[in-house]
PDB file of N, CA and C in Angstrom:
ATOM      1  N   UNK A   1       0.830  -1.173   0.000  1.00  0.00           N
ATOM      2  CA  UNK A   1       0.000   0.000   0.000  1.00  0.00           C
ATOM      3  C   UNK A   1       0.882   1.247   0.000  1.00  0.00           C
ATOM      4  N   UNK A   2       0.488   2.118  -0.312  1.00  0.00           N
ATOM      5  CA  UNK A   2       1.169   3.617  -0.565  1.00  0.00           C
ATOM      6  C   UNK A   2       1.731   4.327   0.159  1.00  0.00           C
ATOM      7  N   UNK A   3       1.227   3.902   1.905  1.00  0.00           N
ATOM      8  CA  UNK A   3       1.637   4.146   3.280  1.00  0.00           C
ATOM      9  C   UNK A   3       2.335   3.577   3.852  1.00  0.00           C
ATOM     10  N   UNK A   4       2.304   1.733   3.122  1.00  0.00           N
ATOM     11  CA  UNK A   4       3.812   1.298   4.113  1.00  0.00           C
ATOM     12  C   UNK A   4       4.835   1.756   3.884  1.00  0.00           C
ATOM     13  N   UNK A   5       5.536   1.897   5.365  1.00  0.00           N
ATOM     14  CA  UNK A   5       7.056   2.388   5.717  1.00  0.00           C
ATOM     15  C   UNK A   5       7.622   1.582   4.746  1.00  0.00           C
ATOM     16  N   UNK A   6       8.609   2.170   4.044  1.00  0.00           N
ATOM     17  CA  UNK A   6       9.840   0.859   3.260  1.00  0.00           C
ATOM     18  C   UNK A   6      11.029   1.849   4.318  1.00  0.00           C
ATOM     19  N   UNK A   7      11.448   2.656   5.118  1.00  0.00           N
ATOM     20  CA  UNK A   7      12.379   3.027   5.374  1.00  0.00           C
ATOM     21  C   UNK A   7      12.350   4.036   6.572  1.00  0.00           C
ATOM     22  N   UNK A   8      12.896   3.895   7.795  1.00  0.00           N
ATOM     23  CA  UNK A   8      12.985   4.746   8.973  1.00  0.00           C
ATOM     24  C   UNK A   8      13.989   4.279   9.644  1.00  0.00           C
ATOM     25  N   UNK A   9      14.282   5.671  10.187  1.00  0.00           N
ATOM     26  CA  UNK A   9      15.254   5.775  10.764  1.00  0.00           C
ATOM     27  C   UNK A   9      14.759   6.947  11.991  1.00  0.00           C
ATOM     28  N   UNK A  10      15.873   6.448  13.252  1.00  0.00           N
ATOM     29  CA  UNK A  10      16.146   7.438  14.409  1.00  0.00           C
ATOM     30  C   UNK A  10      16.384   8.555  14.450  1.00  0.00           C
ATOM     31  N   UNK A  11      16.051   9.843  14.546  1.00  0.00           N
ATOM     32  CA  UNK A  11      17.171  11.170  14.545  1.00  0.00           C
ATOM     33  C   UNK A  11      16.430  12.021  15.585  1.00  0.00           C
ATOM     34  N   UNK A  12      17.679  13.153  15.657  1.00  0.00           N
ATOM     35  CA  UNK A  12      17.744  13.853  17.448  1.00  0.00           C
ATOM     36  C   UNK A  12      16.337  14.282  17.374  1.00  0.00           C
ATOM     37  N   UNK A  13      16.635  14.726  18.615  1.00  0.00           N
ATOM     38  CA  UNK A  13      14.681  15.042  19.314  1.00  0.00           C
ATOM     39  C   UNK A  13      13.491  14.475  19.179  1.00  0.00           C
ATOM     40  N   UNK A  14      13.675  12.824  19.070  1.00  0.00           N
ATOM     41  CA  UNK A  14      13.115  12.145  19.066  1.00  0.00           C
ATOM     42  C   UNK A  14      12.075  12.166  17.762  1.00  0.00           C
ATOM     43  N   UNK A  15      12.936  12.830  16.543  1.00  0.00           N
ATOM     44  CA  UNK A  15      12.323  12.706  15.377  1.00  0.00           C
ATOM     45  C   UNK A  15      12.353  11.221  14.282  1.00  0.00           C
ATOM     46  N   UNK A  16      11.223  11.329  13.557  1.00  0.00           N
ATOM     47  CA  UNK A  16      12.028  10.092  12.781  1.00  0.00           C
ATOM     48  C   UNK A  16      11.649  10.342  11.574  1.00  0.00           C
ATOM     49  N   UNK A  17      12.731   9.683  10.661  1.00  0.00           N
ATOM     50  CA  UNK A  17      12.758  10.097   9.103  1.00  0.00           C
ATOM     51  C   UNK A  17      11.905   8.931   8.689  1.00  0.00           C
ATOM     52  N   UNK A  18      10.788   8.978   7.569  1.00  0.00           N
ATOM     53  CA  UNK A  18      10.125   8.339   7.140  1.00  0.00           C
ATOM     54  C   UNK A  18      10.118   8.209   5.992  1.00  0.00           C
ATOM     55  N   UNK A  19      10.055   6.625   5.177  1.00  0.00           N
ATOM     56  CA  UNK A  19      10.047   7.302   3.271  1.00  0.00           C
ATOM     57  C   UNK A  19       8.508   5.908   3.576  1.00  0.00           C
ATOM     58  N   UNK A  20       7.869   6.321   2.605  1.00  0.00           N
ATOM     59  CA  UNK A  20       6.516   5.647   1.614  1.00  0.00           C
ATOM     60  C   UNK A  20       6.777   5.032   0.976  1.00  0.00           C
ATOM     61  N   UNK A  21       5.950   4.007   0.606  1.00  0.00           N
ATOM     62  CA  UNK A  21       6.071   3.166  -0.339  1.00  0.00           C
ATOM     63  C   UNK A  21       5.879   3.698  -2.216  1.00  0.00           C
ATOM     64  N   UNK A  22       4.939   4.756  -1.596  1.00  0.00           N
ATOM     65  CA  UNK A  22       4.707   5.968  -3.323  1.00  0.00           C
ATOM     66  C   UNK A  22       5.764   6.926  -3.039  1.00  0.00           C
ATOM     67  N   UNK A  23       6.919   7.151  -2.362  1.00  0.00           N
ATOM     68  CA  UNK A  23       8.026   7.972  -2.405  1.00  0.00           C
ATOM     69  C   UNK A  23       7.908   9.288  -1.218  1.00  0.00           C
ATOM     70  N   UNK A  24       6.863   9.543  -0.899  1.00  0.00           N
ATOM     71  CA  UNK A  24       6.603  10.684   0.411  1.00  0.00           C
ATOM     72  C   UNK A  24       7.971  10.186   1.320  1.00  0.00           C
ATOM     73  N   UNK A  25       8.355  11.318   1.519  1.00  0.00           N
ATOM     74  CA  UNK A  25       9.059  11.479   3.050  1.00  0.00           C
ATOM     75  C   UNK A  25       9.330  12.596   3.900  1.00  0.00           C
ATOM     76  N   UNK A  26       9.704  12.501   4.608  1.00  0.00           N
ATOM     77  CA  UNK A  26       9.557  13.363   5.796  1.00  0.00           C
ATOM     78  C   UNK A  26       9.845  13.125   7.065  1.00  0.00           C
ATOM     79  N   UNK A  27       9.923  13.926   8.263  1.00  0.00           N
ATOM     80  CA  UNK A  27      10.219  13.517   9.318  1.00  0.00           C
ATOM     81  C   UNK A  27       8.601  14.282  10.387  1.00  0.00           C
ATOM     82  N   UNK A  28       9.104  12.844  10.914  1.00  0.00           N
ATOM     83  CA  UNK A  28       7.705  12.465  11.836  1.00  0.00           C
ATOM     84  C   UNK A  28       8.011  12.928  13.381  1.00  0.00           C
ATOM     85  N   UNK A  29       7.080  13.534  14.037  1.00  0.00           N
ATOM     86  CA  UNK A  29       7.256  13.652  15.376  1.00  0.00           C
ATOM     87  C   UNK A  29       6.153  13.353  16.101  1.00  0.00           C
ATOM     88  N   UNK A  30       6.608  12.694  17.557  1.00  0.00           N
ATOM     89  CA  UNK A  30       5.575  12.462  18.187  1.00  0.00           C
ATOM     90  C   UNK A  30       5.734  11.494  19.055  1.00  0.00           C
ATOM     91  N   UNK A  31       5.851  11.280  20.667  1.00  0.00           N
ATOM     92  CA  UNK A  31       6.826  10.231  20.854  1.00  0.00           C
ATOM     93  C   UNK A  31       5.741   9.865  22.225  1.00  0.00           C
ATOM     94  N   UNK A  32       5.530   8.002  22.116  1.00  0.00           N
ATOM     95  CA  UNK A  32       5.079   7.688  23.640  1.00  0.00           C
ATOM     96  C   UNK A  32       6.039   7.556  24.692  1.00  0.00           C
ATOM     97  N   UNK A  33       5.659   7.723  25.916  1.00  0.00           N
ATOM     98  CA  UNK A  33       6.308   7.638  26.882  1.00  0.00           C
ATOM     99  C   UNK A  33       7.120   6.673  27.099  1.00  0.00           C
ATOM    100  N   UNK A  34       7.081   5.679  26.789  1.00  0.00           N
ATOM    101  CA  UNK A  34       7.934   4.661  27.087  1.00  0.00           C
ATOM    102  C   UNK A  34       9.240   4.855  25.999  1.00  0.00           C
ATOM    103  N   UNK A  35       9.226   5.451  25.008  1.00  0.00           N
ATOM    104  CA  UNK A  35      10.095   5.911  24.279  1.00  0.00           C
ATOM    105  C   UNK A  35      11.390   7.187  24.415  1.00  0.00           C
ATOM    106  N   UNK A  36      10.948   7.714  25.446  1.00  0.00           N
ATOM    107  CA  UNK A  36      11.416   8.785  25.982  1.00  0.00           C
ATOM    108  C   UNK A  36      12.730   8.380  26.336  1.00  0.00           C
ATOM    109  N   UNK A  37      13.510   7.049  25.894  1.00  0.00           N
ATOM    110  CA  UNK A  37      14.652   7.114  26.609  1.00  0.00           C
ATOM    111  C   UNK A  37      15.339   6.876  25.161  1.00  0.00           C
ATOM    112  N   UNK A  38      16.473   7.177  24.645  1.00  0.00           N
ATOM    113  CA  UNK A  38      17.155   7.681  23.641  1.00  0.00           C
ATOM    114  C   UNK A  38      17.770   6.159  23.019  1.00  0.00           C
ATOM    115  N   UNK A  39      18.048   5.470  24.071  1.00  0.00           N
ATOM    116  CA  UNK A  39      18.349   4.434  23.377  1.00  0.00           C
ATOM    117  C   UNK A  39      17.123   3.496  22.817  1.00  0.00           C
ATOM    118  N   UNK A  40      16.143   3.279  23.595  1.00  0.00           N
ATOM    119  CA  UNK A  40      14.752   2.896  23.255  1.00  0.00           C
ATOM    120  C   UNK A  40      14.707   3.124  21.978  1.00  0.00           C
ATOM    121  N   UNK A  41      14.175   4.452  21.985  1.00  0.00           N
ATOM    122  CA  UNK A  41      13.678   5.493  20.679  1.00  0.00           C
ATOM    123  C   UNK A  41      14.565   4.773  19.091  1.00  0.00           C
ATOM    124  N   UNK A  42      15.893   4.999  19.795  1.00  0.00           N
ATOM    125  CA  UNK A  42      16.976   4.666  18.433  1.00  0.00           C
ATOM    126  C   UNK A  42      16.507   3.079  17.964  1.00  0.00           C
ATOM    127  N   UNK A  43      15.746   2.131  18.789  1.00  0.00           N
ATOM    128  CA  UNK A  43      15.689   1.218  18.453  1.00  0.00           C
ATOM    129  C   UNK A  43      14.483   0.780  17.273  1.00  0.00           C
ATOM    130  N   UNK A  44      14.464   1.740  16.877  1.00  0.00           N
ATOM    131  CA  UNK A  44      13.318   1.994  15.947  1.00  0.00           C
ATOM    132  C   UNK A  44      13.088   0.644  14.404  1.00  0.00           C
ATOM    133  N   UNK A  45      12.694   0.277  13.851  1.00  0.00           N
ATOM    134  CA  UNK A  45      12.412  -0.640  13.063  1.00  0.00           C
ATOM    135  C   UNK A  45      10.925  -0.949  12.028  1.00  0.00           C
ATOM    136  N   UNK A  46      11.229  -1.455  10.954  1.00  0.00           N
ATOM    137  CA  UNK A  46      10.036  -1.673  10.136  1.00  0.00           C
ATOM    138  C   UNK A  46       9.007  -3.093  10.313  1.00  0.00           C
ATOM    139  N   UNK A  47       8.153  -3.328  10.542  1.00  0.00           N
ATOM    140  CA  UNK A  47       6.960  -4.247  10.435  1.00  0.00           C
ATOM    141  C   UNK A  47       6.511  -4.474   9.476  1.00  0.00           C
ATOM    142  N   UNK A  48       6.357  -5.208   8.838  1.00  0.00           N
ATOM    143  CA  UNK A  48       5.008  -5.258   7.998  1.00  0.00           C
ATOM    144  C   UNK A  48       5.053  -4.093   7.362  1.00  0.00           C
ATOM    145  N   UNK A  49       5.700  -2.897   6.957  1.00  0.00           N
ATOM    146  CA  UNK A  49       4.813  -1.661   6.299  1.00  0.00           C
ATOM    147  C   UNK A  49       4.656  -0.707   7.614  1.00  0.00           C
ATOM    148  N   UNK A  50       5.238  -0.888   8.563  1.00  0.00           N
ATOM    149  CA  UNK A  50       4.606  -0.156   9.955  1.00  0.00           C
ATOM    150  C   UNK A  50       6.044   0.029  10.638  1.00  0.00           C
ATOM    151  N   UNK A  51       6.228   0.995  11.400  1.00  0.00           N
ATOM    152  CA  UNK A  51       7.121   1.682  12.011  1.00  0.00           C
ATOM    153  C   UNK A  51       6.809   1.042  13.545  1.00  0.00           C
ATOM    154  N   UNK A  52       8.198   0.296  13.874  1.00  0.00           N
ATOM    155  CA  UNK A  52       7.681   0.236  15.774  1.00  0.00           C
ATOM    156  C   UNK A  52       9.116  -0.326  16.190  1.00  0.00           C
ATOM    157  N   UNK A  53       8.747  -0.119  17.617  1.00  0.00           N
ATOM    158  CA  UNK A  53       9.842  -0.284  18.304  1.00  0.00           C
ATOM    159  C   UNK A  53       9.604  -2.131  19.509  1.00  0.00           C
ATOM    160  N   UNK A  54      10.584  -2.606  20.124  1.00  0.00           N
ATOM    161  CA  UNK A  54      10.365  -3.935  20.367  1.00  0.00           C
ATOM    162  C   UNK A  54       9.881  -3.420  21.570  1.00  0.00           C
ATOM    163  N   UNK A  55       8.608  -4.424  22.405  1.00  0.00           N
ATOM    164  CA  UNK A  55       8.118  -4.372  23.558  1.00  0.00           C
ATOM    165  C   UNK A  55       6.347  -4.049  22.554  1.00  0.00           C
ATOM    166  N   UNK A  56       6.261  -4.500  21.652  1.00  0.00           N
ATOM    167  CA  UNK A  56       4.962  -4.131  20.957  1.00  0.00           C
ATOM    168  C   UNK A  56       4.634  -2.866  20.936  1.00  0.00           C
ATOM    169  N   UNK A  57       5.083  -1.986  20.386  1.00  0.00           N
ATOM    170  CA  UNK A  57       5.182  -0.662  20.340  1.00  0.00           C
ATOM    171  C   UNK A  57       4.868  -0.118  18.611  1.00  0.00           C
ATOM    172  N   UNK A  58       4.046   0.187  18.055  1.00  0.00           N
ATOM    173  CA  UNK A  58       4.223   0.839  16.542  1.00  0.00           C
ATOM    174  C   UNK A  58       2.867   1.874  16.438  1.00  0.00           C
ATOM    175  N   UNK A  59       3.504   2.493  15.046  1.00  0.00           N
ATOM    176  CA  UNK A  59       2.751   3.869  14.529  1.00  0.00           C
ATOM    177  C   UNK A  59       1.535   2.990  13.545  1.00  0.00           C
ATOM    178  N   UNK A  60       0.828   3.738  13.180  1.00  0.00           N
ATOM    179  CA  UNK A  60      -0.329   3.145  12.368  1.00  0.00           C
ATOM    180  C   UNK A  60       0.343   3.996  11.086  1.00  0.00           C
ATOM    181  N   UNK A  61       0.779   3.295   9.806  1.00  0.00           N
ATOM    182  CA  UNK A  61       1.410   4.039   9.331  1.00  0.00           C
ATOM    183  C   UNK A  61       0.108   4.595   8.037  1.00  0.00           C
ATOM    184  N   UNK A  62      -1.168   4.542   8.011  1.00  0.00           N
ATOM    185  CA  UNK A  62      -1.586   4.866   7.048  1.00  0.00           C
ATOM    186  C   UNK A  62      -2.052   6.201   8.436  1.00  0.00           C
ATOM    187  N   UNK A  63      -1.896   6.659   9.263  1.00  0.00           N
ATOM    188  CA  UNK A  63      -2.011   7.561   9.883  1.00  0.00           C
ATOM    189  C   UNK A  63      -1.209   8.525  10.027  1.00  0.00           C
ATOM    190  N   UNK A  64       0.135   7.934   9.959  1.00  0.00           N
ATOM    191  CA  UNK A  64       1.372   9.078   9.618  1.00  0.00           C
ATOM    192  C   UNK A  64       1.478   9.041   8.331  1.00  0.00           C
ATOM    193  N   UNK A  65       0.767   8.776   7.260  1.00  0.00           N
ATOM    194  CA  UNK A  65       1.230   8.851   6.176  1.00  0.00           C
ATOM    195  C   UNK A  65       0.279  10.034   5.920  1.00  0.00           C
ATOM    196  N   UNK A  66      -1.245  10.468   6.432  1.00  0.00           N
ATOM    197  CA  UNK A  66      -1.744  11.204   6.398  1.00  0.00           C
ATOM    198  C   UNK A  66      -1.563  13.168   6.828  1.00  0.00           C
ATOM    199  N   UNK A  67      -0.744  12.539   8.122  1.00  0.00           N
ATOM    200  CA  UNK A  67      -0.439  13.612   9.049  1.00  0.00           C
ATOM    201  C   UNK A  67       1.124  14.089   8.408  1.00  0.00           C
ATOM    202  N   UNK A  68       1.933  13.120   7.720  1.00  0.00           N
ATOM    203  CA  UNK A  68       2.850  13.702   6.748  1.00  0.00           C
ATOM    204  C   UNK A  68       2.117  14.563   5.585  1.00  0.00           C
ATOM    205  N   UNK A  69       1.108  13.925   5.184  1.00  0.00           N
ATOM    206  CA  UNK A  69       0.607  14.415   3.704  1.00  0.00           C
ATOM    207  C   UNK A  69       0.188  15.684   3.485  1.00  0.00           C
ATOM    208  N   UNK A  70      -0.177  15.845   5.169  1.00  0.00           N
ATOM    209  CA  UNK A  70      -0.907  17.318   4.909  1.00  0.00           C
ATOM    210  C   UNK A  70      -0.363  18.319   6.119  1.00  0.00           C
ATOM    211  N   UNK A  71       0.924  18.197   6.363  1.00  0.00           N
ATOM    212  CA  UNK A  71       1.581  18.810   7.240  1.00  0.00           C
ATOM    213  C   UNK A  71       2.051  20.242   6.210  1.00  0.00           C
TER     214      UNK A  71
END
């Protein structure tokens, strides 16, 4: 789909770089609490098309693909 993540990555202030599967990218902000610790955060990774971190943790990515789209 047009929204899965093919690519993310970690960067400072708890931002993260995002690319689309139709080519959108951008950097995403927005961080849960349990993420708040820097090494956590960096541990960032792709699913399925979906952005998350281990401990069952992920973004709904046809939701950041939205909130990218029209930022």
């Amino acid at each position: 789909m047009r929204w899965d993540v093919i690519e993310v990555r970690a960067e400072p202030g708890w931002r993260l770089f995002v690319r689309f599967a139709d080519g959108l990218t951008d950097y995403f902000t927005g961080v849960f609490e349990p993420l708040r610790e820097p090494e956590v955060f960096a541990r960032v990774y792709m699913d399925h098309g979906a952005v998350a971190w281990p401990g069952d943790v992920d973004l709904a990515p046809d939701a950041m693909y939205e909130a990218i789209r029209h930022a």
